[in-house]
Protein backbone atom coordinates (compact mmCIF):
# COMPACT_ATOMS: atom_id res chain seq x y z
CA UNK A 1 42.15 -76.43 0.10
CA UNK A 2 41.11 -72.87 0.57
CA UNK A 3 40.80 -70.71 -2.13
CA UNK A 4 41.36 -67.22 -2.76
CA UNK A 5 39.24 -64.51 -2.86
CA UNK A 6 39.88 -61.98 -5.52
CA UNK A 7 37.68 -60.02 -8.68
CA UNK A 8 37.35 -60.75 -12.38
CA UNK A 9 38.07 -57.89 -14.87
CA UNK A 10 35.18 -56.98 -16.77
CA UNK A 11 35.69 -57.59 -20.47
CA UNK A 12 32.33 -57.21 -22.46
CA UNK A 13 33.83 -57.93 -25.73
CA UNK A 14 35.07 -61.57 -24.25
CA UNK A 15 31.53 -61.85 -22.78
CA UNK A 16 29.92 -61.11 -26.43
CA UNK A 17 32.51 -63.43 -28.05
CA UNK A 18 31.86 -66.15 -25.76
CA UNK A 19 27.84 -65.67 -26.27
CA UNK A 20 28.43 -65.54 -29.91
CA UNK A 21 30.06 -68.87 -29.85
CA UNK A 22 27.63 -70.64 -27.64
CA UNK A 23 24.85 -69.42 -30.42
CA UNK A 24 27.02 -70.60 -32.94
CA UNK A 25 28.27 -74.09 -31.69
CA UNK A 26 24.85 -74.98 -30.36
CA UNK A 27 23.08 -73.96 -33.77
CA UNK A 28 20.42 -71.37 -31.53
CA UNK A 29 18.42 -68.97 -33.19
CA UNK A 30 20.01 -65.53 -32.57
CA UNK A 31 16.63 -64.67 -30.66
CA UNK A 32 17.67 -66.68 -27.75
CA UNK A 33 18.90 -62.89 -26.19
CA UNK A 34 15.53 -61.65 -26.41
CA UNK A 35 14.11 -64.25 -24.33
CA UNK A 36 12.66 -64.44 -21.03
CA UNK A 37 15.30 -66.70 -19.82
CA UNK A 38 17.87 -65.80 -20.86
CA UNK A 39 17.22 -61.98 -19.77
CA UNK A 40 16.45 -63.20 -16.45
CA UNK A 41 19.42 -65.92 -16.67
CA UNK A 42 22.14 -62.68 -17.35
CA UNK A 43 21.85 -60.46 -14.72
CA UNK A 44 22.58 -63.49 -11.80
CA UNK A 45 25.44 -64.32 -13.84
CA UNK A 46 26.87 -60.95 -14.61
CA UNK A 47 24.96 -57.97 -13.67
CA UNK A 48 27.08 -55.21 -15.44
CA UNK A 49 26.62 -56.74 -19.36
CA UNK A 50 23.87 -55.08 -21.89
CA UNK A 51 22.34 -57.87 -23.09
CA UNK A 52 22.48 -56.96 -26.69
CA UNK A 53 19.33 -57.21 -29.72
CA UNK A 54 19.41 -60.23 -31.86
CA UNK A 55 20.34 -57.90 -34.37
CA UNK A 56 23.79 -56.97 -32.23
CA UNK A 57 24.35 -60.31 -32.30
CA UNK A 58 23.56 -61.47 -35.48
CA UNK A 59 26.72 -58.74 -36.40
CA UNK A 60 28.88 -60.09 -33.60
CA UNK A 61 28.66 -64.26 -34.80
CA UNK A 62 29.05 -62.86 -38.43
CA UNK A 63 31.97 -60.53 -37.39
CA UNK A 64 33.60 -63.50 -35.20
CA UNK A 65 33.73 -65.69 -38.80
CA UNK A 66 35.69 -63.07 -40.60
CA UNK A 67 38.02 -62.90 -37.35
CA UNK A 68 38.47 -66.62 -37.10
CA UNK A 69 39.13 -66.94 -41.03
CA UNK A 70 41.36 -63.54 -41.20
CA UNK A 71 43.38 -65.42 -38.39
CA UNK A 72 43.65 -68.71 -40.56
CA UNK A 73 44.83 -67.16 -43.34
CA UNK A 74 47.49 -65.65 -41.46
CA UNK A 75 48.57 -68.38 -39.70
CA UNK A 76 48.74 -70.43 -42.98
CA UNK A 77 50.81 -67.51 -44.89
CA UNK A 78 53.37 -66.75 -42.06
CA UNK A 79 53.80 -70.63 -40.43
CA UNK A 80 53.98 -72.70 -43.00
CA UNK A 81 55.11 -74.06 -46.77
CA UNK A 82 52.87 -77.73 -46.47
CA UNK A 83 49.61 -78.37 -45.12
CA UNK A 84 47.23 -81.77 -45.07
CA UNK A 85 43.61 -80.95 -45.42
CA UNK A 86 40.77 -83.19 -44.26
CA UNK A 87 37.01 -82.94 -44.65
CA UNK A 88 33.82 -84.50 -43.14
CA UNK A 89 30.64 -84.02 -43.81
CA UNK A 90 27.46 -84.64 -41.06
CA UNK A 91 23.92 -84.07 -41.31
CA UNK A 92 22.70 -82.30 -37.70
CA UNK A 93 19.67 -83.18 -35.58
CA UNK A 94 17.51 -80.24 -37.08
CA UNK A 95 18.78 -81.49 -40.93
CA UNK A 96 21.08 -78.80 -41.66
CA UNK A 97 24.14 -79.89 -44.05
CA UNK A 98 27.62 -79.45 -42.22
CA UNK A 99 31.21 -79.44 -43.94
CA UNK A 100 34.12 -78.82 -41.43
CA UNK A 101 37.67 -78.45 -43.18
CA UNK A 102 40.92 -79.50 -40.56
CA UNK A 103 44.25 -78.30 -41.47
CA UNK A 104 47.16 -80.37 -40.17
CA UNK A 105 50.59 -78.57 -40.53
CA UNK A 106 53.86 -78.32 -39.31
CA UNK A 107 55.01 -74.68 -38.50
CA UNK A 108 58.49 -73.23 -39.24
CA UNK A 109 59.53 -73.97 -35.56
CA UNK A 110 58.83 -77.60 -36.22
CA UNK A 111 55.61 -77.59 -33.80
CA UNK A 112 52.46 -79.66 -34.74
CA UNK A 113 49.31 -77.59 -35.30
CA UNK A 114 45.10 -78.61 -36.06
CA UNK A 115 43.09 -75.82 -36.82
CA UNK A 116 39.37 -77.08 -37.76
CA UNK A 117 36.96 -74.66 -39.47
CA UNK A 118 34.17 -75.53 -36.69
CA UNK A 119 32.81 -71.83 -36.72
CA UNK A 120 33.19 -71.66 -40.36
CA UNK A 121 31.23 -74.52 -41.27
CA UNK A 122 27.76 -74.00 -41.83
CA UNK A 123 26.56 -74.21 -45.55
């Protein structure tokens, strides 16, 4: 099958959100931006993005956890009356303590949702 060929828009803000969630999901020091690699790693992958300080994206991961629990909240106020909660606690491979919270509801239109607190659950 052939494909087609055609351009991406380019969204930095995705870009920056999906680089803060790679730090955060693979537990990787904030640094990583700064480093040889990975400066020579982003510019064969996508030319036009700033690779931003450590600093920029200590902000952006932190900013990304208010957005993701802000969202939560919402959902929980406008979608539903009941919710089942379950928690599990794991020690990582670099012994840092994990707690991750999983809400299981049913929303007012009767559909099943499972929202996890995996970028909220370092402690």
């Amino acid at each position: 099958m052939m494909g087609t060929l055609g351009s991406l828009e380019y969204d930095e803000q995705a870009i920056r959100d999906a680089l803060s969630k790679f730090i955060i999901l693979d537990e990787l020091p904030f640094k990583l931006v700064e480093g040889i690699e990975f400066i020579y790693f982003m510019p064969t992958t996508c030319p036009r993005f700033c690779i931003p300080s450590h600093w920029t994206v200590q902000r952006d991961c932190y900013e990304l956890y208010w957005r993701e629990k802000t969202n939560l909240k919402n959902l929980l106020k406008a979608t539903c009356q009941r919710v089942c909660l379950a928690m599990d606690t794991w020690t990582s491979i670099r012994n840092i303590n994990y707690m991750c919270l999983t809400v299981h509801l049913i929303d007012i239109g009767w559909k099943f949702n499972k929202k996890n607190s995996q970028l909220l659950s370092h402690f």
